[in-house]
Protein backbone atom coordinates (compact mmCIF):
# COMPACT_ATOMS: atom_id res chain seq x y z
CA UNK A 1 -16.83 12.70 -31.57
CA UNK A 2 -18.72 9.44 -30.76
CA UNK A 3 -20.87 9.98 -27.51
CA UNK A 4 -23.59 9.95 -25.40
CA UNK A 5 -24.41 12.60 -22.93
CA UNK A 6 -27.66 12.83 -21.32
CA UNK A 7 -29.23 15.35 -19.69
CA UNK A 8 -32.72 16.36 -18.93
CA UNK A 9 -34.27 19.08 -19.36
CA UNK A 10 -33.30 22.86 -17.97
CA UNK A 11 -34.83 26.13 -17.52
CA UNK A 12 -32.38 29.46 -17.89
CA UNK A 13 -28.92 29.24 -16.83
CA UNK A 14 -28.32 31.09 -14.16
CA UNK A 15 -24.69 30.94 -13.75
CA UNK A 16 -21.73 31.58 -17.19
CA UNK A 17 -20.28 28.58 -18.51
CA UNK A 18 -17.19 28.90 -20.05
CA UNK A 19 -16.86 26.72 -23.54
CA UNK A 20 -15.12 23.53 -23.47
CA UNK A 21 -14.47 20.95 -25.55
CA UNK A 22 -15.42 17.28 -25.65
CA UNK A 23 -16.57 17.68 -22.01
CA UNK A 24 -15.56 13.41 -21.68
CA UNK A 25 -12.28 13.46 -22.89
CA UNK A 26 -10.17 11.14 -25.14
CA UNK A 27 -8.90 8.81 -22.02
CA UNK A 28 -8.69 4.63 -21.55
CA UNK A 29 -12.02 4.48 -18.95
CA UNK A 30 -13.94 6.52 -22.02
CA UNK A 31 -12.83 4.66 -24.57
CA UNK A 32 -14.43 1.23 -22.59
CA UNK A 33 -17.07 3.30 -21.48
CA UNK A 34 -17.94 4.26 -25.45
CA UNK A 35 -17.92 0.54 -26.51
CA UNK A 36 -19.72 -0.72 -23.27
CA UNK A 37 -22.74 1.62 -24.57
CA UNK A 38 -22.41 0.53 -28.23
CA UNK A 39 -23.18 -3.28 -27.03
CA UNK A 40 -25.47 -2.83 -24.72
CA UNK A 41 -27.27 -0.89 -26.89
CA UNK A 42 -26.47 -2.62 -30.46
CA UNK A 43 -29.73 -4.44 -30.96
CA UNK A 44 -31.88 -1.20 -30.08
CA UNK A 45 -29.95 1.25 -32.33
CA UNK A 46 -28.77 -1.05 -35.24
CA UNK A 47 -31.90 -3.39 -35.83
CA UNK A 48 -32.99 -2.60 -39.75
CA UNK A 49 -29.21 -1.21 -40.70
CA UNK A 50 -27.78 -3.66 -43.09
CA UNK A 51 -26.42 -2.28 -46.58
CA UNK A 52 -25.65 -4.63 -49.81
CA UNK A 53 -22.75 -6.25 -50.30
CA UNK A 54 -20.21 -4.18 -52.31
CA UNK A 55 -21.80 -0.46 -51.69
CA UNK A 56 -19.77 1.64 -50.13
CA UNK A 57 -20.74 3.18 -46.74
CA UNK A 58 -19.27 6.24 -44.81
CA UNK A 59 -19.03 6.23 -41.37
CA UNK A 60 -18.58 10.06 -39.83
CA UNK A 61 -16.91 10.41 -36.46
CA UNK A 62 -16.36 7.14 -35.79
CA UNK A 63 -14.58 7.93 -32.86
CA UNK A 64 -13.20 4.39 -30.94
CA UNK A 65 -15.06 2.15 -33.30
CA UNK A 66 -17.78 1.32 -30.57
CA UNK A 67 -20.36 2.10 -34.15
CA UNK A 68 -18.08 0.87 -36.23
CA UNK A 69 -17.70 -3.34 -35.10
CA UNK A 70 -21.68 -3.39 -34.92
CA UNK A 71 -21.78 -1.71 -38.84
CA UNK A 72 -19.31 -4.70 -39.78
CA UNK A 73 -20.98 -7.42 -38.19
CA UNK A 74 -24.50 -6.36 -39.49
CA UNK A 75 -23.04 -5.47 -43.35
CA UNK A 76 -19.73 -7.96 -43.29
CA UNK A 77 -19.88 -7.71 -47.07
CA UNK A 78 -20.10 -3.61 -47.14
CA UNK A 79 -17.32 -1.72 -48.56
CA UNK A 80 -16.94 0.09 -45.04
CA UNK A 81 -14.91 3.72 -45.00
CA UNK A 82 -14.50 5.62 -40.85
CA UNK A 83 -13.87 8.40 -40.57
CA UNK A 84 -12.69 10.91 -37.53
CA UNK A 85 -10.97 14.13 -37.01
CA UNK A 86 -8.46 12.00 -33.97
CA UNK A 87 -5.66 10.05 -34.88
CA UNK A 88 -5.83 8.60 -31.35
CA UNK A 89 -9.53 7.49 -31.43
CA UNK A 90 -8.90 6.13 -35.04
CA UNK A 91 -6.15 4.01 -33.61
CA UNK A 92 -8.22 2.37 -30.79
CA UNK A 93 -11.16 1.93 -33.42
CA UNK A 94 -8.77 -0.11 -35.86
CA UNK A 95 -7.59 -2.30 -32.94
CA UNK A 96 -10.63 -2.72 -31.83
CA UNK A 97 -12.64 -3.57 -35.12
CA UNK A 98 -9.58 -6.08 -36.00
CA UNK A 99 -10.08 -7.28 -32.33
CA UNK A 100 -13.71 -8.64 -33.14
CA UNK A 101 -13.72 -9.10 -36.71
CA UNK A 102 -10.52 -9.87 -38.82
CA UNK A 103 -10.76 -9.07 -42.63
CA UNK A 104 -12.71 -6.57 -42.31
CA UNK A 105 -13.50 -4.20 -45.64
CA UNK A 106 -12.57 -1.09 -43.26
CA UNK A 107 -10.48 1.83 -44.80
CA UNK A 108 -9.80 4.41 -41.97
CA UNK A 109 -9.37 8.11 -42.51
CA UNK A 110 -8.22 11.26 -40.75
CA UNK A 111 -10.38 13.66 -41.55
CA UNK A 112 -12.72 16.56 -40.33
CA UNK A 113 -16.76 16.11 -41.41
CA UNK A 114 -16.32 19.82 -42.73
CA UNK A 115 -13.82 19.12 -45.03
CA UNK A 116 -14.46 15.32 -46.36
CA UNK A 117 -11.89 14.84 -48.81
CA UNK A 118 -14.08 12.45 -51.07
CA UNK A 119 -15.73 13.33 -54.61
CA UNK A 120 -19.45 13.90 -54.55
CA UNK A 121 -22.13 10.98 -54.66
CA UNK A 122 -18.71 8.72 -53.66
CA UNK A 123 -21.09 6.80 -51.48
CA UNK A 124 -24.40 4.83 -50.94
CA UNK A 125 -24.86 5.12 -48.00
CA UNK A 126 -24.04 7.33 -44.84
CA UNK A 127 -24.27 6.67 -41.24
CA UNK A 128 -24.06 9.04 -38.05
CA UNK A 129 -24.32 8.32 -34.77
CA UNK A 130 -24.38 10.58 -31.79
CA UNK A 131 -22.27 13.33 -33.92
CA UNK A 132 -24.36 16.26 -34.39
CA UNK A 133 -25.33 16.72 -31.09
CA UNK A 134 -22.14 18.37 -30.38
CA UNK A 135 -22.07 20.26 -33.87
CA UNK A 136 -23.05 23.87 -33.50
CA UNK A 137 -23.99 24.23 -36.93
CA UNK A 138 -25.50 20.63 -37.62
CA UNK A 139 -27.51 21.71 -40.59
CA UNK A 140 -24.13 22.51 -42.04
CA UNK A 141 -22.78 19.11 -41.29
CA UNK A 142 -26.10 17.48 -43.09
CA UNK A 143 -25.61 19.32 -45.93
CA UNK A 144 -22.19 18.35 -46.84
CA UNK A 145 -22.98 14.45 -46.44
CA UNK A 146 -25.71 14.83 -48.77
CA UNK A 147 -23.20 15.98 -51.18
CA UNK A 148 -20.61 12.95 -50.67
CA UNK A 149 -24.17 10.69 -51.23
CA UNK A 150 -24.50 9.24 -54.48
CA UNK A 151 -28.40 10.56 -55.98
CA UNK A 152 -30.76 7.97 -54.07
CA UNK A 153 -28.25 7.07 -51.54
CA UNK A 154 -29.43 6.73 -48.16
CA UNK A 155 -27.82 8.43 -44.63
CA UNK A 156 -28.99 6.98 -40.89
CA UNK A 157 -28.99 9.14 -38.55
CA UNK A 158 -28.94 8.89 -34.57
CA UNK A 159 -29.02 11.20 -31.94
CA UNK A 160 -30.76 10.96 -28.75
CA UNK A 161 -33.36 13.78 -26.78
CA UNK A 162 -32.25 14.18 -23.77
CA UNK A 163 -35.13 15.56 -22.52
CA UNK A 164 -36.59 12.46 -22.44
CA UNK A 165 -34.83 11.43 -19.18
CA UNK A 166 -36.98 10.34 -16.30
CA UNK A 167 -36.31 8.40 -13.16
CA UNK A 168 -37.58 6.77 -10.05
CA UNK A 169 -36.84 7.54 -7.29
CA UNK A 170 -36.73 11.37 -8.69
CA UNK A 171 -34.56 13.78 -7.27
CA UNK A 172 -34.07 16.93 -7.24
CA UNK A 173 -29.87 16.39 -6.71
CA UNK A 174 -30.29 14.16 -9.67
CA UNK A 175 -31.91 16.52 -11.72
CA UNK A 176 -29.09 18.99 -11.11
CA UNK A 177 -26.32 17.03 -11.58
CA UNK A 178 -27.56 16.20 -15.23
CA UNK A 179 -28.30 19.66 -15.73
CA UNK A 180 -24.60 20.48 -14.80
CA UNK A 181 -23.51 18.21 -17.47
CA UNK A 182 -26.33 19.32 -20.51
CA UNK A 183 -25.08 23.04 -19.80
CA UNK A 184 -21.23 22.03 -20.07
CA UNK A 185 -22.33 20.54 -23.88
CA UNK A 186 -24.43 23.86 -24.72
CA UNK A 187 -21.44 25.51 -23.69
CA UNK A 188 -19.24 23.36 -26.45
CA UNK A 189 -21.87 24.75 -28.61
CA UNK A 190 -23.90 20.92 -28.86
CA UNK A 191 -27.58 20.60 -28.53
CA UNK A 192 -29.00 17.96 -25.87
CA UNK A 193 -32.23 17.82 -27.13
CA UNK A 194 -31.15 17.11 -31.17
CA UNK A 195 -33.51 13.74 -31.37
CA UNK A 196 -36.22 16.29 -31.78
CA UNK A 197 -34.87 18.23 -34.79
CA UNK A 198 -33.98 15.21 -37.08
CA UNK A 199 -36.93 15.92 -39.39
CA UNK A 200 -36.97 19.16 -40.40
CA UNK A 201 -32.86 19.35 -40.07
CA UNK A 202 -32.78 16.77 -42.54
CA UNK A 203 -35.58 18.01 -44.68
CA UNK A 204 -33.69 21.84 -44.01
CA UNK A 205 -30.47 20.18 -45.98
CA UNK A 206 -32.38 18.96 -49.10
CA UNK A 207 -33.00 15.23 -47.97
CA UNK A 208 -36.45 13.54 -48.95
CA UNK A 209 -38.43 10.39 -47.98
CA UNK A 210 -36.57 11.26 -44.17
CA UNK A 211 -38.87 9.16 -41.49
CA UNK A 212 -37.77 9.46 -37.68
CA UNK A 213 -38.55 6.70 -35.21
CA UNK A 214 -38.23 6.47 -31.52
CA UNK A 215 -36.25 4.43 -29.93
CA UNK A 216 -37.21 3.58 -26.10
CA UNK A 217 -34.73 2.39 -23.29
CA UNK A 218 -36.95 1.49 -20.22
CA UNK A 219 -34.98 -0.02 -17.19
CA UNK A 220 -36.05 -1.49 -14.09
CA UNK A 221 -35.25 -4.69 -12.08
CA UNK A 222 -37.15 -7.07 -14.31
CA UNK A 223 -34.43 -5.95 -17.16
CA UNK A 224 -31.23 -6.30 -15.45
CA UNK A 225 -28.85 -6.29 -18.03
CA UNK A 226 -30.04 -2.74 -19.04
CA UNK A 227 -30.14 -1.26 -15.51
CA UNK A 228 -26.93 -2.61 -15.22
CA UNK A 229 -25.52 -1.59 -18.82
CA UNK A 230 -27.16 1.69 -19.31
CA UNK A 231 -28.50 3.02 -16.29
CA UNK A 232 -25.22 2.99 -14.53
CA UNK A 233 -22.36 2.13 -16.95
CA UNK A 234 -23.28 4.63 -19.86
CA UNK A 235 -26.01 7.57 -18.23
CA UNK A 236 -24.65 7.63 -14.96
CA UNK A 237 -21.13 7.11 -16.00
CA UNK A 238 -21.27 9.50 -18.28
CA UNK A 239 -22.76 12.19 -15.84
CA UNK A 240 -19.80 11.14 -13.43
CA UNK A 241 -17.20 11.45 -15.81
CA UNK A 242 -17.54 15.32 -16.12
CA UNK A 243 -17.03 16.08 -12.36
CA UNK A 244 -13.74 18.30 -12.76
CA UNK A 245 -15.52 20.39 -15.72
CA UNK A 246 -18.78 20.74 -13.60
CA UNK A 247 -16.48 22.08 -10.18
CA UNK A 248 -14.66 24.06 -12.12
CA UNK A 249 -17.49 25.62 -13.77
CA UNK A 250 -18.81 26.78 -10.55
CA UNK A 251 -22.07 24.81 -11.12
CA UNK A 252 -22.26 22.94 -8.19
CA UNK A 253 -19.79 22.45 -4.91
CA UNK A 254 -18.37 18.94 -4.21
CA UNK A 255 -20.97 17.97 -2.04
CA UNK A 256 -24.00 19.07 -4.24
CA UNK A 257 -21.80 17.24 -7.05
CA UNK A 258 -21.75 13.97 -4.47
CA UNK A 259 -24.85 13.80 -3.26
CA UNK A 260 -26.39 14.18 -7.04
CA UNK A 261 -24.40 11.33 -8.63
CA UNK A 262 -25.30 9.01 -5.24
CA UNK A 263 -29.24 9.96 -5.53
CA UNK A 264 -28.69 9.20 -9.29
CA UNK A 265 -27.34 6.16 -8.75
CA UNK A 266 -30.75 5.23 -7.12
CA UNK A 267 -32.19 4.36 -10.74
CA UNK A 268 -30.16 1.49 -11.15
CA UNK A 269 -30.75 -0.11 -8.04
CA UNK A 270 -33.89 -1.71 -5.49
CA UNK A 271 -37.17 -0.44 -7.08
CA UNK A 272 -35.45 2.19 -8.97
CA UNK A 273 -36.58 2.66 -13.20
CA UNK A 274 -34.32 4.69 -15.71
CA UNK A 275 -36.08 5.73 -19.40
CA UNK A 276 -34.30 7.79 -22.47
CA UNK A 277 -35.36 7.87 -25.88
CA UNK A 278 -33.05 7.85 -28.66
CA UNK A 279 -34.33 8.55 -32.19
CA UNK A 280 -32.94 7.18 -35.16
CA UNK A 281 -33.69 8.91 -39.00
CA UNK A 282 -33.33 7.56 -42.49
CA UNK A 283 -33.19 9.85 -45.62
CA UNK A 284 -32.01 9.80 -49.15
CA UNK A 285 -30.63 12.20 -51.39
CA UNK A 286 -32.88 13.25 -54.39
CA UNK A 287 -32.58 11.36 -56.98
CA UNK A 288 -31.63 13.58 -60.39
């Protein structure tokens, strides 16, 4: 469940997209691709997460564990819990968290988010991370992690807007390309452009003291390491990865499909600038 897709923003869909699933897929290139992201983007997305030692937090949809080793080495002396609905990701994860950090206070479970099997108020905190933008009923999903939050606890959320996306030099190639891919996760019943919603989502499902900051990724040749990292090994990656889904669609031909992803490319290279804003909530369950 752990992702990132971007996409930028589209007017009506013109053509029918059938419904897939996790338009990435579960396979070895994803899995790097997924923990590629998580470092390049750790300091970004984690700076201000740190939880007391001994509370117990719940990580939902985990996925590889890309999250999951930056939540240990921020909170080493958290009583950590991950969760995801795939065996297979949760296996990777575990290798991969006792890769980095041996010891670790990780318990892993199998498990959907719509059917935790843990008491209410079991935990103090709560963290998501580029889940609920593939939810189709996210304010459903909110709701029953408030209920696994002990009164006062605290959930962080994060979820990117990918109608944030812009690029130089634009294209119009580009632009469709992305578009391909944003339509493919409507069509899995996800919703690009989540970042925007955190607030009243959050404030929908009964959470209080929620406050939603942005989170900026700028790239250009003076920042090499992110034009490099996230420009073209997690946005355009991503966008490349979903190819066979796009073709198959009938959203673009080959060489629409080849001339988008090269034009894209364009942003991580020469004079070329890449910006996306993530946004990242905290809440807390009412007190009683």
């Amino acid at each position: 469940m752990e992702t990132f897709i971007p996409h930028a923003p589209v007017g009506p869909v013109s053509r029918e997209v059938p419904a897939v699933g996790y338009v990435h897929g579960y396979s070895e290139r994803e899995a790097a691709r997924l923990g590629d992201q998580a470092d390049v983007l750790a300091e970004l997305l984690h700076s201000g997460t740190r939880y007391p030692d001994g509370s117990r937090v719940l990580e939902v949809g985990c996925g590889v564990g890309a999250q999951t080793r930056h939540l240990v080495g921020h909170s080493p002396g958290a009583r950590l819990v991950a969760v995801d609905r795939s065996a297979q990701s949760l296996a990777i994860a575990r290798a991969r968290v006792a890769e980095h950090a041996p010891g670790a206070l990780v318990e892993w479970r199998q498990a959907d988010l719509f059917a935790l099997p843990f008491d209410e108020g079991a935990f103090d905190h709560v963290f998501v991370c580029f889940v609920l933008e593939h939810l189709a009923d996210p304010a459903d999903a909110l709701e029953r992690l408030r209920r696994v939050l002990r009164p006062g606890g605290s959930l962080t959320v994060i979820e990117g807007d990918h109608g944030s996306v812009f690029f130089h030099p634009d294209s119009a190639p580009a632009r469709a390309v992305i578009d391909c891919q944003a339509r493919l996760q409507a069509a899995a019943g996800g919703d690009a452009s989540l970042g925007r919603r955190l607030l009243p989502l959050l404030e929908a499902a009964g959470f209080t003291d929620a406050r939603v900051r942005p989170r900026t990724v700028y790239a250009d040749r003076t920042r090499e390491w992110l034009r490099a990292g996230f420009t073209r090994d997690t946005f355009v990656a991503a966008i490349a990865s979903v190819r066979d889904e796009a073709l198959a669609a009938g959203l673009a031909t080959p060489d629409e499909w080849d001339l988008g992803i090269e034009q894209l490319r364009l942003a991580a290279a020469g004079e070329g600038t890449f910006h996306y804003t993530f946004f990242k909530a905290v809440a807390r369950r009412l007190e009683r």
